[in-house]
Protein backbone atom coordinates (compact mmCIF):
# COMPACT_ATOMS: atom_id res chain seq x y z
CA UNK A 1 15.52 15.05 42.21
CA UNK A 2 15.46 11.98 40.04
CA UNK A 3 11.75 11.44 40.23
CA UNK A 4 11.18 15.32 39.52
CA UNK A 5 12.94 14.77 36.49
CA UNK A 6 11.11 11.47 35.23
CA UNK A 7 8.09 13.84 36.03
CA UNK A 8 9.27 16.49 33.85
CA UNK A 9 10.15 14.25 30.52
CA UNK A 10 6.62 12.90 31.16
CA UNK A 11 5.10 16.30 31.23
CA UNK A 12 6.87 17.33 27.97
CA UNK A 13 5.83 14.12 25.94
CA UNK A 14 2.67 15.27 26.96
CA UNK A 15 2.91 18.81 25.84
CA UNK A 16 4.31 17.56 22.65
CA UNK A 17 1.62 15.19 21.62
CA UNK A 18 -1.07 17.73 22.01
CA UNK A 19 0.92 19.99 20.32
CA UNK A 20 1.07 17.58 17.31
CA UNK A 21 -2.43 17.01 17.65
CA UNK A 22 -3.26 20.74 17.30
CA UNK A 23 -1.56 21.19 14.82
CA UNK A 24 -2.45 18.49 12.59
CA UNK A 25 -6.13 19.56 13.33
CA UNK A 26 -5.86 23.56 12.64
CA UNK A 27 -2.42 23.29 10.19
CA UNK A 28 -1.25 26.72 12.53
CA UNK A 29 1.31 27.07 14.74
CA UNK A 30 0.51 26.48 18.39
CA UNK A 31 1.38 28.58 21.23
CA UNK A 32 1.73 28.02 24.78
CA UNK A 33 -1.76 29.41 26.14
CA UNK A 34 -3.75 27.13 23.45
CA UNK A 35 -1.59 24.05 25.03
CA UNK A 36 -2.70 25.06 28.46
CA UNK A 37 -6.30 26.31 28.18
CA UNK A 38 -7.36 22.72 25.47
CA UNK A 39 -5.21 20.63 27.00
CA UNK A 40 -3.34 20.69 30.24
CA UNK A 41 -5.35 23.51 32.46
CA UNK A 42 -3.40 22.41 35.54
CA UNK A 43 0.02 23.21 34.70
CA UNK A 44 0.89 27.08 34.30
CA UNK A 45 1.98 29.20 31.27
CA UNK A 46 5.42 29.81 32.10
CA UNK A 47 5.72 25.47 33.14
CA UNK A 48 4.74 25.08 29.32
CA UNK A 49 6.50 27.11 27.69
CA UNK A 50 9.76 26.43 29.31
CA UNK A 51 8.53 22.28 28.17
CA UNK A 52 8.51 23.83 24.71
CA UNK A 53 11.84 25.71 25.18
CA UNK A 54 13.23 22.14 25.90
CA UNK A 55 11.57 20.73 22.84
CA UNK A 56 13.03 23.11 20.92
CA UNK A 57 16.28 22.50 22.16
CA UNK A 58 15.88 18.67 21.06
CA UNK A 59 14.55 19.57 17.61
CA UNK A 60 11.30 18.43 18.32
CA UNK A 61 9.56 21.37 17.46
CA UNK A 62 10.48 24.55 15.85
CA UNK A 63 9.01 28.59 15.80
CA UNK A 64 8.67 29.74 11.62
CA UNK A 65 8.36 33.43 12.51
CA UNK A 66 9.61 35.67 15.81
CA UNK A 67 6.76 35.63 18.31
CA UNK A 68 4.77 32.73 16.39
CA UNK A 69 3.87 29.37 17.91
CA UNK A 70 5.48 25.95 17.34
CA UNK A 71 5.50 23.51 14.96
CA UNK A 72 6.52 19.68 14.92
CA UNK A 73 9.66 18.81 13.00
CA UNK A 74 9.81 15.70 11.38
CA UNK A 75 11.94 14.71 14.72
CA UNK A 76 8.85 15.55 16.55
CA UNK A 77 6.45 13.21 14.47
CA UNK A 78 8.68 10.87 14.99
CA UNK A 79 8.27 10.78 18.86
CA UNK A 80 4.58 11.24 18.45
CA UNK A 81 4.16 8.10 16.46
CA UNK A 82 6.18 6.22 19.43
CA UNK A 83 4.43 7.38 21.64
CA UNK A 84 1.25 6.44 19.88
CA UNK A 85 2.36 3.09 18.75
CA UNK A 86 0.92 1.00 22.25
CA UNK A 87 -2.30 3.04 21.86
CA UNK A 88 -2.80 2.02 18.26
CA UNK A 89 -3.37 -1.66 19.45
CA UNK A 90 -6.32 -0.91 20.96
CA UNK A 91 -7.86 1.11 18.50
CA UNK A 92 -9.48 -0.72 15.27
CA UNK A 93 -11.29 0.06 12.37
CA UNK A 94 -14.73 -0.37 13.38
CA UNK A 95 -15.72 -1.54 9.35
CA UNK A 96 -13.67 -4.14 8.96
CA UNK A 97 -16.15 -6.41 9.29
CA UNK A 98 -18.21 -5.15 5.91
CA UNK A 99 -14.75 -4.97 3.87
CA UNK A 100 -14.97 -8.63 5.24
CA UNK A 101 -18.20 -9.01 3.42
CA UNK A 102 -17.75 -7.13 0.28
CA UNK A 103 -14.06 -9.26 -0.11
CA UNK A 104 -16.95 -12.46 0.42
CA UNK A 105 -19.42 -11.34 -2.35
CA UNK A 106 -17.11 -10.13 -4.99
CA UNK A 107 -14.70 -13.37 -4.26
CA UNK A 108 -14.70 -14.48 -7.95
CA UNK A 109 -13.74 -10.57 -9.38
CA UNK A 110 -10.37 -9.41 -6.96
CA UNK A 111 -10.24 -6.65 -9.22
CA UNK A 112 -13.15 -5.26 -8.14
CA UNK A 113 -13.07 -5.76 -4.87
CA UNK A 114 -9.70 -3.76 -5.17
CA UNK A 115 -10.98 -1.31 -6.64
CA UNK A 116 -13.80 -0.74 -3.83
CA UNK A 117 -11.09 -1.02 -1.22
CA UNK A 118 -8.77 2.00 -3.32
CA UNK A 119 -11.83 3.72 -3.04
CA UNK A 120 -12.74 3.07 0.55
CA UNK A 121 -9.12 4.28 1.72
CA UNK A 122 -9.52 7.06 -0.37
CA UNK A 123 -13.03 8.18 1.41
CA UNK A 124 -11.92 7.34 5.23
CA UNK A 125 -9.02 9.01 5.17
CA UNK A 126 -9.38 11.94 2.98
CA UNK A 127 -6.00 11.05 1.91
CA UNK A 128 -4.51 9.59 -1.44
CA UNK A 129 -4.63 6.23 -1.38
CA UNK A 130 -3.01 3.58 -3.78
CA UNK A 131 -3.77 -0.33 -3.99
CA UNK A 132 -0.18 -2.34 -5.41
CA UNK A 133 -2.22 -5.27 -7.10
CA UNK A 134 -0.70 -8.90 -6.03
CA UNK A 135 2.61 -10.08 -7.15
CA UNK A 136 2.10 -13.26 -9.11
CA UNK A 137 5.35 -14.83 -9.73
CA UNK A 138 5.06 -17.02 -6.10
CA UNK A 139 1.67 -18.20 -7.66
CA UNK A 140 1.00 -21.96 -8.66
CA UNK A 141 -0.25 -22.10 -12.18
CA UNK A 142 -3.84 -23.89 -12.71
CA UNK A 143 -4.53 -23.14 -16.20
CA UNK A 144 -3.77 -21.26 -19.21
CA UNK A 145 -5.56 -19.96 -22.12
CA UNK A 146 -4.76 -17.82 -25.23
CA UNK A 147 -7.29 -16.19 -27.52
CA UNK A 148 -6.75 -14.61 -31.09
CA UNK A 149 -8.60 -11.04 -30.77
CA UNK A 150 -6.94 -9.84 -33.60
CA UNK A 151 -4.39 -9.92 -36.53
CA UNK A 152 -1.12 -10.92 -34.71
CA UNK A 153 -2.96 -9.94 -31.66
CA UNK A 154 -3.13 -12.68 -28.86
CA UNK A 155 -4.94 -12.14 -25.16
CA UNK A 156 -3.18 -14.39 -22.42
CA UNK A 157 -5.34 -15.57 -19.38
CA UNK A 158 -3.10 -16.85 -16.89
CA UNK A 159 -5.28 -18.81 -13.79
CA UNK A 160 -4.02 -19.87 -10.43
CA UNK A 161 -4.67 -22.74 -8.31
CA UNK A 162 -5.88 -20.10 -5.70
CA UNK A 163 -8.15 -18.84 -8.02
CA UNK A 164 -6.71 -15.42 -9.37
CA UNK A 165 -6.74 -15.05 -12.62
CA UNK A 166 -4.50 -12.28 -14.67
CA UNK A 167 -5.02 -11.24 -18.39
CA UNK A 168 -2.51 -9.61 -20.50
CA UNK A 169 -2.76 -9.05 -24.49
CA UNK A 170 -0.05 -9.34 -26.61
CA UNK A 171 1.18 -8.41 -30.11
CA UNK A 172 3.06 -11.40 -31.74
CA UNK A 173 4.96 -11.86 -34.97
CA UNK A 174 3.63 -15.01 -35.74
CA UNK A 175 0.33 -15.80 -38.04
CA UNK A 176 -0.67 -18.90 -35.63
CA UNK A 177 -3.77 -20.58 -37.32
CA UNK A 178 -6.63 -21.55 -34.35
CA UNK A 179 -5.52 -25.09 -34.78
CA UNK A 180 -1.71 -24.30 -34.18
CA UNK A 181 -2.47 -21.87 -31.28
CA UNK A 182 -4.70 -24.71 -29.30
CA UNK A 183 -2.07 -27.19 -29.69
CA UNK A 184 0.52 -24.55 -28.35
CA UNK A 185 -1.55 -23.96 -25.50
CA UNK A 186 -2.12 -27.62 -25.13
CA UNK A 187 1.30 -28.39 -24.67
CA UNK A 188 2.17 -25.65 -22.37
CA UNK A 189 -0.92 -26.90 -20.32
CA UNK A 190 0.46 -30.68 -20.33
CA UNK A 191 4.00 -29.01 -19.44
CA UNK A 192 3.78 -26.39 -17.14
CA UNK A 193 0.44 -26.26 -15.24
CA UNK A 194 0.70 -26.83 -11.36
CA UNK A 195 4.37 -25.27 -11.40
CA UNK A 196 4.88 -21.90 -9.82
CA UNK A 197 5.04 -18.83 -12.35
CA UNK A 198 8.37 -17.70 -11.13
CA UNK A 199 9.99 -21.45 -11.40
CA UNK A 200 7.93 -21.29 -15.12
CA UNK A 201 9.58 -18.23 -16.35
CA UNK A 202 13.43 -18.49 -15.16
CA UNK A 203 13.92 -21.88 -15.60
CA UNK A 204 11.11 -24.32 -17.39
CA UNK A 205 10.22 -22.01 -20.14
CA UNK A 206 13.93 -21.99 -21.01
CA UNK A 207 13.87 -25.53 -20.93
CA UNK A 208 11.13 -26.58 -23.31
CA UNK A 209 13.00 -23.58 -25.83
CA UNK A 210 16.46 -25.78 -25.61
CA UNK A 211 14.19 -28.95 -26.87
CA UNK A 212 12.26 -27.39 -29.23
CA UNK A 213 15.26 -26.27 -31.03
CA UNK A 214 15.27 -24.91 -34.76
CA UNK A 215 13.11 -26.90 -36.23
CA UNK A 216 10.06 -25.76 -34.01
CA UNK A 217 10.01 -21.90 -34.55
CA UNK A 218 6.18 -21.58 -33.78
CA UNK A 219 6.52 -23.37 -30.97
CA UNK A 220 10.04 -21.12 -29.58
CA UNK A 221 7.92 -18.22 -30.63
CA UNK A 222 4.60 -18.68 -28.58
CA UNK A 223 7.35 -19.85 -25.66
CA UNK A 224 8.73 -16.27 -25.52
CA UNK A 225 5.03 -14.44 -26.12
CA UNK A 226 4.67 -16.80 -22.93
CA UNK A 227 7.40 -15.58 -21.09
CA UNK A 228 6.39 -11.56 -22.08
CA UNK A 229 2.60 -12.32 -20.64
CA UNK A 230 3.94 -13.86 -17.26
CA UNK A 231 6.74 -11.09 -16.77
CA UNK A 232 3.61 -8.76 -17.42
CA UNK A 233 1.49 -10.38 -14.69
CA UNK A 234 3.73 -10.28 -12.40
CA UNK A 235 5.07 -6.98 -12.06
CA UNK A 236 3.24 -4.82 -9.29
CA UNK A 237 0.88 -2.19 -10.81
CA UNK A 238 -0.12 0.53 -8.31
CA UNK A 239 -3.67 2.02 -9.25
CA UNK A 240 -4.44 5.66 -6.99
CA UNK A 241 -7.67 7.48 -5.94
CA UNK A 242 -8.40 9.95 -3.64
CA UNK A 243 -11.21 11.94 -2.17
CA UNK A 244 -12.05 15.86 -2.93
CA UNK A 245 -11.25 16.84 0.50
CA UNK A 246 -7.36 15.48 0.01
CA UNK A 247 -6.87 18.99 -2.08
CA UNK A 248 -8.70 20.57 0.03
CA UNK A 249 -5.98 20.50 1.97
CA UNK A 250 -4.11 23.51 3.36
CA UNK A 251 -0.66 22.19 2.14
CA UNK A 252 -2.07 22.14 -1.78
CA UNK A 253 -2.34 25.97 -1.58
CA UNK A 254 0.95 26.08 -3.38
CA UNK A 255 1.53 24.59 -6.55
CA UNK A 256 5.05 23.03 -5.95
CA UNK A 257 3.71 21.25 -3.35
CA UNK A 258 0.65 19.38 -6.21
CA UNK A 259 3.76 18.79 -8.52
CA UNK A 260 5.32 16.77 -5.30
CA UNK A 261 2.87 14.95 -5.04
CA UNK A 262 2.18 14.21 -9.02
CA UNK A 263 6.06 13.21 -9.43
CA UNK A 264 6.12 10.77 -6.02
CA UNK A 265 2.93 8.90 -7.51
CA UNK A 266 4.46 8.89 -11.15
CA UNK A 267 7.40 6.63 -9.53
CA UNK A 268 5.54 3.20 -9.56
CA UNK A 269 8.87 1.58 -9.82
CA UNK A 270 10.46 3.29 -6.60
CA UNK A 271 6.97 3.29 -5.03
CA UNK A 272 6.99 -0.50 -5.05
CA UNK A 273 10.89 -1.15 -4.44
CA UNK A 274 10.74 0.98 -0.98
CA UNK A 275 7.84 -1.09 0.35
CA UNK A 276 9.61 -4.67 -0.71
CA UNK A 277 12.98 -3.58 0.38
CA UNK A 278 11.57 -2.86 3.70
CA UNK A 279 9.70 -5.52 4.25
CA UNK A 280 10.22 -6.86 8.31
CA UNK A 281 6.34 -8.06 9.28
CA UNK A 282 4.97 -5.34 11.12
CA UNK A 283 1.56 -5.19 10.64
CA UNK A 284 1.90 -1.32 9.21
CA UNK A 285 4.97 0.81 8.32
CA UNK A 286 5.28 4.77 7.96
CA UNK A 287 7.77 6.51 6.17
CA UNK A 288 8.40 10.41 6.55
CA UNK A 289 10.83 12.79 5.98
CA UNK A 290 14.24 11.14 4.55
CA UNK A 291 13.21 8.14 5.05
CA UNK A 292 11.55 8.47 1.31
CA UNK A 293 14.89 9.56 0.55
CA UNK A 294 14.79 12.59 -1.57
CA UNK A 295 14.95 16.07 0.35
CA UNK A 296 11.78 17.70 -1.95
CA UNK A 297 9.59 14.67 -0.25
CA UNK A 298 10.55 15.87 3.16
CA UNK A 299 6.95 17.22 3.39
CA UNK A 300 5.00 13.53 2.45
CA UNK A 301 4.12 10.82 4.33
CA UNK A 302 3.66 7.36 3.53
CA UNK A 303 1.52 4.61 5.52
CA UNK A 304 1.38 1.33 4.08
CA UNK A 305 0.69 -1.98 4.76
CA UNK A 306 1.17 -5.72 3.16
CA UNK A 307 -1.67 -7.90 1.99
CA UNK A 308 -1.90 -11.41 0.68
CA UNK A 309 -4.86 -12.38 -1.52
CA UNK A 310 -4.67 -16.40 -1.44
CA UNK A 311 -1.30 -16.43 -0.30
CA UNK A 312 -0.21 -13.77 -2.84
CA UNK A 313 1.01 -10.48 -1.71
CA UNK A 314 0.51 -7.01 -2.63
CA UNK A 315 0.36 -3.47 -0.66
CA UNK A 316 -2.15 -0.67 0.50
CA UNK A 317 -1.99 2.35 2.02
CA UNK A 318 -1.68 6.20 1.74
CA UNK A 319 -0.01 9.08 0.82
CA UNK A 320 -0.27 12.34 2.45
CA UNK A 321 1.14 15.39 3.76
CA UNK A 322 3.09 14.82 7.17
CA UNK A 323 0.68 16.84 8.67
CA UNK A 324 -2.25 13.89 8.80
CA UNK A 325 -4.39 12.46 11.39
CA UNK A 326 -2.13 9.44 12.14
CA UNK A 327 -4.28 7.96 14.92
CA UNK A 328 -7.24 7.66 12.72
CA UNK A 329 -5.97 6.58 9.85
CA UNK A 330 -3.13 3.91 10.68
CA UNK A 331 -5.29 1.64 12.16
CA UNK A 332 -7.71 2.20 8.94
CA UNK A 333 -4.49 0.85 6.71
CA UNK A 334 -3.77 -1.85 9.34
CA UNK A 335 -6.89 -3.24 9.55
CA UNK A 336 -7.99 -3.17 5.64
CA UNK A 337 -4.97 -4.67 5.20
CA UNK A 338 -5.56 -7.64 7.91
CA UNK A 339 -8.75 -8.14 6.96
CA UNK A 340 -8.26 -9.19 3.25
CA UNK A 341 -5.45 -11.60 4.30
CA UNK A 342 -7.59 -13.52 6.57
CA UNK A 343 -10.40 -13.17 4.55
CA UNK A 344 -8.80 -14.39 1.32
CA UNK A 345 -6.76 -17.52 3.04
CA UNK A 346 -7.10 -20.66 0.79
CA UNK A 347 -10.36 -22.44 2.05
CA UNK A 348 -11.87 -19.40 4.36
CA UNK A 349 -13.52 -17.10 1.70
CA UNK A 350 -16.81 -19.34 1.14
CA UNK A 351 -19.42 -17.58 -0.34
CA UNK A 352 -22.41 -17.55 2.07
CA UNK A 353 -25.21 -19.34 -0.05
CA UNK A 354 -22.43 -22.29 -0.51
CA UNK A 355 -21.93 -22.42 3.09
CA UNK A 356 -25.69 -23.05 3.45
CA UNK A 357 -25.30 -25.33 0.43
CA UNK A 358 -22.46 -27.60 2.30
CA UNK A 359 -24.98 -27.47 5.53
């Protein structure tokens, strides 16, 4: 009786992943003869549908309308993603190897590169994807430079010792002559370069503003235009794209469902604080349902992963409607997201003709 019943629960996680998987490729309800003529032609009609029955009963699935098929819940997702999750390590993006290359040419522009990656993302998965550009504050400070580009207007170029650099301009009260600003930037050179931009902003910073006193207001003033440009840099900006095909979607035949989606991506702020907050290692994470936290998001899904760019981290992924193809398009995240971390590692990302150069 026992092993009947382990045969059973089999047979239904079965019958519910092909489910899922019909649905997410048609977006209709599926009934019992569709499970049993695509998908499981040995077991009979009245066996499936009594699987379903129990299904239902666990809130796995549901029927919209009287004599209508089945749908996943959010519940049911849920158990299709564990039962995916072993199968997903053995499935891998089969281009990782030219993001790989692209990362390699374009190694002194990150921007761009980023930008071809948003784009990528957008393309493979016909979803909308987003690129969180990387935090700076854990960054070690190589150099900095500030140019006059206008009246009272002053463009910050902040440089790493990994290489990123991050530009931010700046109104400021004061009428700095060049002569003042390069001995400004001098000092803060002499002062604060090889110290890390979080360290820089919360405690040195306040430090050199104590010594300076009153009697140095130029120099008190360019020390808080400083601290403005760094808090700048290293907030998280999340830049979107997407593909035609995402609202070509069946779920973007109503309209409340496009505002949804317009008023999730607007939130930057909670965007970026649900990914950092839930932060654990795992080379992917997916949020649906209330796990986004709001009831009207009940519908979205999020798939995201973490990044480092030499050593400094920022996020990718997608956004999409819970109905999505989550067996092509996690291992898309996960592996974009792998392959700029090992590409960009401090001393790996060599362009090839100084490789041949060092030879």
């Amino acid at each position: 009786m026992q092993q009947k019943l382990k045969k059973n629960q089999l047979r239904q996680i079965k019958v519910l992943r092909h489910l899922v998987e019909e649905y997410i490729a048609t977006s209709q309800t599926v009934c019992s003869r569709v499970i049993c003529e695509k998908y499981v032609p040995e077991v009979s009609p009245a066996t499936v549908r009594i699987d379903l029955h129990k299904l239902e009963e666990r809130n796995l699935i549901y029927q919209p309308h009287t004599s209508a098929g089945r749908v996943p819940t959010i519940a049911g997702f849920r158990a299709y993603l564990d039962g995916l999750r072993e199968e997903l390590h053995t499935v891998h993006y089969p281009r990782s190897g030219y993001v790989r290359d692209f990362l390699i040419e374009n190694y002194r522009d990150t921007p761009l590169a980023l930008h071809y990656i948003k784009q990528l993302l957008a393309k493979e998965t016909d979803q909308l994807s987003f690129v969180a550009e990387p935090e700076m504050s854990n960054g070690i400070l190589s150099k900095l430079d500030v140019f006059r580009i206008g009246p009272r207007k002053l463009l910050f170029v902040v440089s790493l010792d990994s290489g990123l650099d991050k530009t931010v301009i700046l109104n400021t009260e004061s009428d700095l002559t060049e002569q003042q600003l390069r001995v400004l930037v001098r000092y803060a050179n002499d002062e604060l370069a090889g110290q890390r931009i979080h360290d820089i902003m919360y405690s040195y910073l306040h430090r050199l503003a104590q010594q300076s006193g009153d009697q140095n207001k130029l120099l008190a003033d360019f020390l808080r235009q400083l601290h403005h440009a760094l808090r700048e840099i290293s907030s998280y900006f999340i830049h979107f794209d997407s593909s035609i095909e995402f609202f070509e979607q069946p779920e973007f035949d109503e309209r409340r469902n496009i505002l949804l989606f317009l008023d999730f991506i607007q939130r930057h702020e909670f965007l970026v604080n649900l990914m950092q907050k839930h932060e654990h290692g795992a080379p992917y994470t997916v949020f649906l349902g209330e796990d986004l936290g709001r009831p009207e998001w009940a519908g979205l899904v999020l798939v995201y992963a973490r990044y480092e760019i030499f050593e400094v981290p920022g996020y990718l992924g997608i956004l999409a409607p819970v109905r999505m193809n989550y067996a092509k398009n996690i291992p898309i995240v996960r592996d974009i997201a792998e392959t700029i971390t090992k590409t960009t590692r401090k001393g790996m990302m060599v362009p090839r003709y100084e490789k041949a150069r060092q030879r």
